[in-house]
Protein backbone atom coordinates (compact mmCIF):
# COMPACT_ATOMS: atom_id res chain seq x y z
CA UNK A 1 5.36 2.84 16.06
CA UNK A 2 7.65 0.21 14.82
CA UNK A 3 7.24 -3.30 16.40
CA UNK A 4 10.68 -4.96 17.66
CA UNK A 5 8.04 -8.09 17.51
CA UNK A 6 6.44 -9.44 14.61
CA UNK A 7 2.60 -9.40 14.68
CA UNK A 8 0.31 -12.18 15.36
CA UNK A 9 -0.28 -13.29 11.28
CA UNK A 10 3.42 -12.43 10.87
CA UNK A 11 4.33 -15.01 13.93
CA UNK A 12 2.02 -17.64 12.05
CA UNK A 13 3.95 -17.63 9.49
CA UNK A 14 7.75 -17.82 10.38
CA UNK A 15 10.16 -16.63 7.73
CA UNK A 16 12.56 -19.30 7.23
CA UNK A 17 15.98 -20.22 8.32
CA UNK A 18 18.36 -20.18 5.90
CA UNK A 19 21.42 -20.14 7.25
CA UNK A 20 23.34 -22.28 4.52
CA UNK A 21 24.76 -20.65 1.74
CA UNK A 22 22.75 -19.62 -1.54
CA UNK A 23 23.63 -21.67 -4.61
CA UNK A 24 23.74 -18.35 -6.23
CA UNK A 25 27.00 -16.12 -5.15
CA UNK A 26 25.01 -12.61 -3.43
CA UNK A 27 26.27 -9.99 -5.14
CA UNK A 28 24.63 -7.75 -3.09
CA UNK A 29 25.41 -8.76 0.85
CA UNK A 30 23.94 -5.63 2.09
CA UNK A 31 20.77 -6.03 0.94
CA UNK A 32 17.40 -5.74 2.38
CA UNK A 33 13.70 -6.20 0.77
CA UNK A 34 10.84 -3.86 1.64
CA UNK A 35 7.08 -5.20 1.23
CA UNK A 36 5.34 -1.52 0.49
CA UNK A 37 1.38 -1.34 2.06
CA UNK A 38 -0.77 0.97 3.04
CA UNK A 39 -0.43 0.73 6.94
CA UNK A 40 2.49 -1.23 7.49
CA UNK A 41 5.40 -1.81 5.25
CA UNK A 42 7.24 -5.48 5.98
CA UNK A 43 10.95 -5.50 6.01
CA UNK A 44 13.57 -8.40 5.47
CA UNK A 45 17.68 -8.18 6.47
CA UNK A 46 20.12 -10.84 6.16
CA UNK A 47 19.43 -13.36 8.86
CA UNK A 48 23.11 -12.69 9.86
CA UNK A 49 22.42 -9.37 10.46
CA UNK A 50 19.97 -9.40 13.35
CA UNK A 51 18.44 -11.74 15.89
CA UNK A 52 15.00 -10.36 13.97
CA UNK A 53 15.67 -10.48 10.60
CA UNK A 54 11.96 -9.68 9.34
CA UNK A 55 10.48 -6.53 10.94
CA UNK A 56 6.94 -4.85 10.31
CA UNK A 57 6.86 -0.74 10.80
CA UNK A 58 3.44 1.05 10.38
CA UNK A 59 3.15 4.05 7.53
CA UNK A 60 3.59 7.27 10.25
CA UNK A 61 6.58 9.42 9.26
CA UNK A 62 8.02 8.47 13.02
CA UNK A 63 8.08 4.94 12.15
CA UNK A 64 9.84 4.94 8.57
CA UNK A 65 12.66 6.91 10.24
CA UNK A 66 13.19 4.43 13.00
CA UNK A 67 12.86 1.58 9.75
CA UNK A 68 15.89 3.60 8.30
CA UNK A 69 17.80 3.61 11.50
CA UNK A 70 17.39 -0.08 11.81
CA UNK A 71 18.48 -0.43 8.31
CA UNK A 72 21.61 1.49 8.75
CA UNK A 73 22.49 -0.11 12.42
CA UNK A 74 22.35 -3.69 10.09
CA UNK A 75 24.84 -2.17 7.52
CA UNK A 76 22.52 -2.05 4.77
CA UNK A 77 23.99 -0.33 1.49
CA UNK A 78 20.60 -0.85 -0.93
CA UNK A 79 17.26 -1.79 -0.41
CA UNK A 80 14.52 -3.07 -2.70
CA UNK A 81 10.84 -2.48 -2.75
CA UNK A 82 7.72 -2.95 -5.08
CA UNK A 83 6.16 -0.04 -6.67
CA UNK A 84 2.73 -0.22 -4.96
CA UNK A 85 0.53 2.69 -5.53
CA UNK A 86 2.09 5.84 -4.12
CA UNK A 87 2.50 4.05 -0.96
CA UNK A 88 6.81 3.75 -1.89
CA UNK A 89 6.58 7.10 -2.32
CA UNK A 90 7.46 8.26 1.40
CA UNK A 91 9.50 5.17 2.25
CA UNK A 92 11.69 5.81 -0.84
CA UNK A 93 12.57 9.54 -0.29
CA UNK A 94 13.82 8.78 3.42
CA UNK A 95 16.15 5.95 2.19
CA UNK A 96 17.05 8.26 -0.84
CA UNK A 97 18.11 11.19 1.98
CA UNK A 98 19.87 8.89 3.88
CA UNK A 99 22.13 7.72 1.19
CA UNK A 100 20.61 4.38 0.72
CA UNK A 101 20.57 3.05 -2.91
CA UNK A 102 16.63 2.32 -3.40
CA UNK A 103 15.75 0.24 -6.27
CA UNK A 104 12.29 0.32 -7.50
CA UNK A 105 10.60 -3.02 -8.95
CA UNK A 106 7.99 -3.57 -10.96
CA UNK A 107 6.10 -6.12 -9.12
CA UNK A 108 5.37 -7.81 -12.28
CA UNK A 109 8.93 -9.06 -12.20
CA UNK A 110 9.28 -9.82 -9.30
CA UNK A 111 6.49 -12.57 -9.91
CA UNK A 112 7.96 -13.80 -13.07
CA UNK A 113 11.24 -15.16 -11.22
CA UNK A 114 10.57 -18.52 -10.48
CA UNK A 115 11.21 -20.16 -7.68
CA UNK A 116 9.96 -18.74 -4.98
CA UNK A 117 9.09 -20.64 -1.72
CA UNK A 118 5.55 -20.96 -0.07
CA UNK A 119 6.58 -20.22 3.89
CA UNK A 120 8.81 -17.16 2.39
CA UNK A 121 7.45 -13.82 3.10
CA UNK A 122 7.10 -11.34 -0.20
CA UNK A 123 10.09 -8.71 1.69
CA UNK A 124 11.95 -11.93 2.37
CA UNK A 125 11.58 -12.84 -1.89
CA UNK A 126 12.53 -9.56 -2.33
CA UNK A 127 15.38 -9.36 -0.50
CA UNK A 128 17.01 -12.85 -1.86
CA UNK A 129 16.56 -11.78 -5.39
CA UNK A 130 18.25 -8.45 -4.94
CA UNK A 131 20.67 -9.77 -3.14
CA UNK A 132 22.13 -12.29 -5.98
CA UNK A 133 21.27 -9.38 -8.27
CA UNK A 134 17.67 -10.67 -10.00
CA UNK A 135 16.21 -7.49 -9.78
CA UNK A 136 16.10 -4.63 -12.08
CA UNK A 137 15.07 -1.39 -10.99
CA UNK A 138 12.48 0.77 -12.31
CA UNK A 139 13.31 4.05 -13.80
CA UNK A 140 13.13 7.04 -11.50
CA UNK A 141 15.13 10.33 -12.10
CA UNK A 142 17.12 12.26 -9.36
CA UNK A 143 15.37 13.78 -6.81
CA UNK A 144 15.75 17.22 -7.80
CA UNK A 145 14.31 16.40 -11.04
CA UNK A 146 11.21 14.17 -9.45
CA UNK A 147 10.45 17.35 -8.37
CA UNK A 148 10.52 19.16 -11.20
CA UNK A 149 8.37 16.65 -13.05
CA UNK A 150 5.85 16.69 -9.88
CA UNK A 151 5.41 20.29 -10.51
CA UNK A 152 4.98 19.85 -14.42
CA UNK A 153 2.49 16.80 -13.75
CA UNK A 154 0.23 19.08 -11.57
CA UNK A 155 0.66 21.76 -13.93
CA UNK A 156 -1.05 19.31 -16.63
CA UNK A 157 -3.86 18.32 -14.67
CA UNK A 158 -4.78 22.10 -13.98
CA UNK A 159 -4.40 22.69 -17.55
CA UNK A 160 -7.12 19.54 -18.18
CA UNK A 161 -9.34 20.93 -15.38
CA UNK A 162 -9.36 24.42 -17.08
CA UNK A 163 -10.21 22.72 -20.05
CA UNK A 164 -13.38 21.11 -18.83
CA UNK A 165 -14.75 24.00 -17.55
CA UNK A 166 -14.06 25.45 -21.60
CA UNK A 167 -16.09 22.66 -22.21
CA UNK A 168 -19.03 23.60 -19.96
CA UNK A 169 -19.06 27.18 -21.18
CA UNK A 170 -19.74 26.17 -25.01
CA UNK A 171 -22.32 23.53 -23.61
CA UNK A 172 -24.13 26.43 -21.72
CA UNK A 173 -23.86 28.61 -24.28
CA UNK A 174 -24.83 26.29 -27.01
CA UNK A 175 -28.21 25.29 -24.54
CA UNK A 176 -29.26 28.92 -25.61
CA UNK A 177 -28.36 28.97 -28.71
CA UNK A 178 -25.36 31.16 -29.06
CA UNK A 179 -22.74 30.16 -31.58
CA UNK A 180 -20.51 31.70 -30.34
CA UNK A 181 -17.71 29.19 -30.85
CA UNK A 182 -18.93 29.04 -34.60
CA UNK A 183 -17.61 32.79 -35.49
CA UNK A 184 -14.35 33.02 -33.19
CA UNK A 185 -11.66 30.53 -33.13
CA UNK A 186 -10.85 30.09 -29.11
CA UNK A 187 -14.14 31.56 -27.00
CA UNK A 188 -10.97 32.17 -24.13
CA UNK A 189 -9.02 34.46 -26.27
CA UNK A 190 -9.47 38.46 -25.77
CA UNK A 191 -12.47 38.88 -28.03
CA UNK A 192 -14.54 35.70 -26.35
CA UNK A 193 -13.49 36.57 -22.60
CA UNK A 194 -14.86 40.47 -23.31
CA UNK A 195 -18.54 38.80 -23.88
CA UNK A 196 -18.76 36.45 -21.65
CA UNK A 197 -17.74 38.15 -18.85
CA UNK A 198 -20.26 40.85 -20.21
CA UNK A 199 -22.70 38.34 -20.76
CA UNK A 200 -22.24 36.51 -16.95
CA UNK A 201 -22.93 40.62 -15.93
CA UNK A 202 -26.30 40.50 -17.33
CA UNK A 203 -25.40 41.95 -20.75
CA UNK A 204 -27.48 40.26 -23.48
CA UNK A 205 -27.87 43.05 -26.31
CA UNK A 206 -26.15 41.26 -29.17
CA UNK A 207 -24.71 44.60 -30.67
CA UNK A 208 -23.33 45.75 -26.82
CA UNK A 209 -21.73 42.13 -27.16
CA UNK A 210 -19.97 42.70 -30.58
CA UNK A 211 -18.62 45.81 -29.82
CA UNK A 212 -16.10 43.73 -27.65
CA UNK A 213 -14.52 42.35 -31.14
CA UNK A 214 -10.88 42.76 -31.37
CA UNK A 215 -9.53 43.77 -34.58
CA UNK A 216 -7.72 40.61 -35.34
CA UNK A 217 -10.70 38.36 -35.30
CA UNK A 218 -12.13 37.24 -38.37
CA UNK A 219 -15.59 36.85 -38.33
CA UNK A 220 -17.26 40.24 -38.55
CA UNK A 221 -19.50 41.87 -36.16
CA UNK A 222 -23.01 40.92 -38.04
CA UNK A 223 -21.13 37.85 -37.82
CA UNK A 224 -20.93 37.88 -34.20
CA UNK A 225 -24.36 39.56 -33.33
CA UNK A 226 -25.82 36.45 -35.17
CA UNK A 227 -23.97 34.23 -33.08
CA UNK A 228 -25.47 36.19 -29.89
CA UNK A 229 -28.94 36.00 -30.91
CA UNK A 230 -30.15 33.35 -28.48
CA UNK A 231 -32.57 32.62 -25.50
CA UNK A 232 -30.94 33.55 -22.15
CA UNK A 233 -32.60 31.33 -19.75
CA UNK A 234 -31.61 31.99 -16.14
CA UNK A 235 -30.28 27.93 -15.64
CA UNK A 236 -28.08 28.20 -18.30
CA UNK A 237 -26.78 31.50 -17.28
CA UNK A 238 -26.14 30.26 -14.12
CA UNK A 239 -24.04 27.21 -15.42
CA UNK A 240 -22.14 29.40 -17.78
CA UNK A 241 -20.99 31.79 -14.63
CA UNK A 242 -19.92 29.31 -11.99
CA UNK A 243 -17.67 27.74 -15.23
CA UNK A 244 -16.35 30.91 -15.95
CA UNK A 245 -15.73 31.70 -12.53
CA UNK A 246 -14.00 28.21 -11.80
CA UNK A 247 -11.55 28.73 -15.43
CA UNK A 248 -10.64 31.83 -13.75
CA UNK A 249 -9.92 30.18 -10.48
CA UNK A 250 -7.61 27.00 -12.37
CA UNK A 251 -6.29 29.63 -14.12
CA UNK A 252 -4.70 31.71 -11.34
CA UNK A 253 -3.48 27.97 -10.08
CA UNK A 254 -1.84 27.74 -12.98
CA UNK A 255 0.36 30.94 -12.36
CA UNK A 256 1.37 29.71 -9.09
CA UNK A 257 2.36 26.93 -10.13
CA UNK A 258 4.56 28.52 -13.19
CA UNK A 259 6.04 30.85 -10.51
CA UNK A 260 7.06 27.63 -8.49
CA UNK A 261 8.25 26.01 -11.77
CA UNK A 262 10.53 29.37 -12.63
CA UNK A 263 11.64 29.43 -9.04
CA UNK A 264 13.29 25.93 -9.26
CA UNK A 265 15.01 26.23 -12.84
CA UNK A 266 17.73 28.35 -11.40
CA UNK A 267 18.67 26.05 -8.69
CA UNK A 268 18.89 23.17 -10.78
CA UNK A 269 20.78 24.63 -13.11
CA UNK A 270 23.24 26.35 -10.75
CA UNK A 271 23.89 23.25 -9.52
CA UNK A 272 25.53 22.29 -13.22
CA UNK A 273 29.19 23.74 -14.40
CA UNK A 274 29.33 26.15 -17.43
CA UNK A 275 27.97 24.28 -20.98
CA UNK A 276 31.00 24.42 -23.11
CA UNK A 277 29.24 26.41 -26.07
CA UNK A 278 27.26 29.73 -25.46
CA UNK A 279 23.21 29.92 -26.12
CA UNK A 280 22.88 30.07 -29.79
CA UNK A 281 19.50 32.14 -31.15
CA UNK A 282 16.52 30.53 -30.88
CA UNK A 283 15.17 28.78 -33.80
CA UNK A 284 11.74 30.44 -33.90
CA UNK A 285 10.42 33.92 -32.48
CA UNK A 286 6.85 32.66 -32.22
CA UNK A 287 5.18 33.37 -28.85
CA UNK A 288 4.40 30.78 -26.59
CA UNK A 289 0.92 29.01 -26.97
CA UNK A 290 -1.92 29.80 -24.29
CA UNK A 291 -1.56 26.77 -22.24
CA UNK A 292 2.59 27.25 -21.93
CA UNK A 293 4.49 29.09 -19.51
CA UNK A 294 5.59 32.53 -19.93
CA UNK A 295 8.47 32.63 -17.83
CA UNK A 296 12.39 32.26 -19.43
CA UNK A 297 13.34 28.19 -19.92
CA UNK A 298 15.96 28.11 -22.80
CA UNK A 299 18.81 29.34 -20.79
CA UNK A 300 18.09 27.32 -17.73
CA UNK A 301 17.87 23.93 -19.77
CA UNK A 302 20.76 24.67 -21.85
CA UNK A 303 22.87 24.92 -18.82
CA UNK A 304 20.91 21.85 -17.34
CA UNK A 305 21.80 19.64 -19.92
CA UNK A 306 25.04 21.51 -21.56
CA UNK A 307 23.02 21.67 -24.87
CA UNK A 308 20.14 23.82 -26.73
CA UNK A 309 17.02 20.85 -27.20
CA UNK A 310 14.89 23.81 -29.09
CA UNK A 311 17.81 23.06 -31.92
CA UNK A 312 15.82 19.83 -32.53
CA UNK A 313 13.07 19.77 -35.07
CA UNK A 314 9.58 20.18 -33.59
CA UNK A 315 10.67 20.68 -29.86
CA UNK A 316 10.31 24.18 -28.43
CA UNK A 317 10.83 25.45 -25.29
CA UNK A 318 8.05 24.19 -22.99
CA UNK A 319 8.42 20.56 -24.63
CA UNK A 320 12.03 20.48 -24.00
CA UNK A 321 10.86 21.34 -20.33
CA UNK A 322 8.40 18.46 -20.26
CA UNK A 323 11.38 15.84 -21.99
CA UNK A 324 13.93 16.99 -19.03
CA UNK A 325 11.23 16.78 -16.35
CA UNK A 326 10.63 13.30 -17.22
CA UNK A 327 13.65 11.44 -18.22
CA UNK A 328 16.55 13.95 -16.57
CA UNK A 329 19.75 15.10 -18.25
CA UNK A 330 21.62 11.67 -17.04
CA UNK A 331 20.99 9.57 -20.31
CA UNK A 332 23.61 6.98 -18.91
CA UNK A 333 20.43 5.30 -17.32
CA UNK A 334 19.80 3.69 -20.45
CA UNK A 335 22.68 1.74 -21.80
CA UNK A 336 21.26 2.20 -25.09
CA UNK A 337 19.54 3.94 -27.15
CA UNK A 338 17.77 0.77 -28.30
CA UNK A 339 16.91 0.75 -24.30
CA UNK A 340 15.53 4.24 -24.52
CA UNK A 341 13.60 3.73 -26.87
CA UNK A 342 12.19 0.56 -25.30
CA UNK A 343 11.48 2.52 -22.11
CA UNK A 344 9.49 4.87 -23.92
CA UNK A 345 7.15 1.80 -25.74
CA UNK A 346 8.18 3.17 -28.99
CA UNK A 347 9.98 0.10 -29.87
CA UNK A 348 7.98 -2.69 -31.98
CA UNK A 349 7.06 -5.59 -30.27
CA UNK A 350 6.80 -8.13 -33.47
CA UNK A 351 5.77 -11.46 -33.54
CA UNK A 352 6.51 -13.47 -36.43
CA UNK A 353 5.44 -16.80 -37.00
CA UNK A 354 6.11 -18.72 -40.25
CA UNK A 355 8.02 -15.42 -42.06
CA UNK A 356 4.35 -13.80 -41.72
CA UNK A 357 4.11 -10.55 -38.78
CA UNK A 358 1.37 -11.73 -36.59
CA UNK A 359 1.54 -8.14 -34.60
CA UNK A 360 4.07 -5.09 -33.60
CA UNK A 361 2.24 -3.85 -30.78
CA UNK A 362 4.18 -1.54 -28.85
């Protein structure tokens, strides 16, 4: 529950009274300063605004609402807060629902401004920088979008897990001596899924294995019988099941999570007016790869963003996807494109000393 009193180490250390004026005009009168932690989050209001101007609330979901009440019965129009670990995350979305502008600071910066008094608590810092404007917010797209690119994060990580478990096939199967992967080009496509899920059945007849080759493959089947000549040991057998069994398990993950993702493109877009120019043809008829979705994304971006990304060299579909997910279709959040590309640590960081580059790190 959220204390109307500050805690014992908080009371040891009284924020201080400052009830002249700043030297520096507050640009920002309505400001308030949020110290993000694990179990309590530490919160700082003009001292004009109540008799308690620095008040702790623990992490529960009942507590952050009665923070944003409190922030909202002190007239507060934006708030700032560090971005420690994921613990902004809940915090931020409340404020962001109940209309609060939420500014998210790298807590490198906030150190770098100097200054800073040793009886002032960190929300207190906070909340005097972004009140004479100091602060610069970190980069974080619109919530509709955030979850969009929540979806498309996840959907990465199952794609890596899957991937491992690839791994851990060719490992077993290599521990008996089947080359497989030597003679087909992807042991997951059609022809390598036929024999191991023969194989994982108790199968082991080379020739019964090769039979399973699909006419497109290029290695031929003496090719593929050599391959499957091996020792099939029980241990590695077992390995090479459970790994096929737990593909096949990320890879039904995977297809909810694409028929989350295909869910939410509509909505977003429908939420965006007509682009002014039609869908023109796509650039390339070439089917999507294995690891990208199979569901329709052109028309839903297009209307998204008012424009066609696939028409840009190298980007298809599914990247275009990824781009949005991340960045949004607001590219007014940069006021450059000098700053965009900055943002994205593509820009050069060169230090010259003496007409000689020392380094252009990124």
């Amino acid at each position: 529950m959220g204390h109307n009193r500050s805690p014992s180490h908080l009371q040891s250390r009284k924020p201080s009274k400052r009830g002249s004026p700043s030297l520096i005009e507050r640009i920002k009168p309505n400001a308030a300063g949020i110290d993000c932690g694990s179990e309590q989050h530490y919160v700082a209001v003009p001292p004009d605004r109540d008799p308690e101007p620095v008040r702790s609330f623990k992490t529960f979901t009942a507590d952050l609402n009665r923070l944003a009440d409190w922030l909202a019965a002190c007239g507060i129009e934006t708030v700032a807060m560090e971005s420690t670990g994921v613990y902004w995350i809940p915090i931020y979305e409340i404020l962001e629902e109940r209309g609060l502008e939420v500014v998210l600071v790298n807590a490198r910066h906030v150190k770098n401004v100097p200054g800073r008094k040793s009886d002032v608590l960190d929300c207190q810092w906070i909340q005097e920088l972004h009140s004479v404007g100091l602060l610069r917010g970190s980069f974080r797209p619109a919530a509709e979008i955030a979850a969009l690119r929540a979806y498309l994060r996840h959907r990465d990580k199952l794609i890596q897990g899957a991937t491992s478990h690839i791994q851990r096939m060719q490992k077993a199967l290599v521990q008996m001596n089947l080359q497989l992967h030597n003679v087909i080009s992807d042991i997951t496509g059609v022809t390598g899924m036929r024999i191991l899920r023969d194989i994982v059945a108790g199968i082991t007849d080379p020739k019964i294995l090769a039979a399973h080759r699909d006419h497109r493959c290029r290695a031929s089947k003496e090719e593929i019988i050599a391959s499957l000549t091996g020792h099939y040991r029980a241990e590695h057998l077992f390995a090479l099941r459970q790994n096929l069994e737990l593909y096949d398990a990320f890879q039904r993950q995977i297809q909810d999570c694409d028929r989350a993702i295909d869910a939410l493109l509509p909505t977003l877009a429908a939420q965006q007016d007509d682009p002014p120019r039609s869908l023109p043809p796509a650039r390339s008829k070439k089917k999507p790869r294995d690891n990208e979705p199979r569901f329709e994304i052109r028309s839903h971006l297009h209307r998204l963003t008012g424009a066609d990304l696939t028409q840009i060299d190298t980007i298809g579909p599914y990247t275009a996807l990824q781009l949005i997910a991340e960045i949004g279709a607001d590219m007014s959040r940069w006021r450059t494109e000098k700053h965009f590309t900055s943002w994205l640590t593509l820009a050069p960081r060169n230090k010259v000393s003496g007409g000689r580059l020392l380094s252009s790190k990124t």
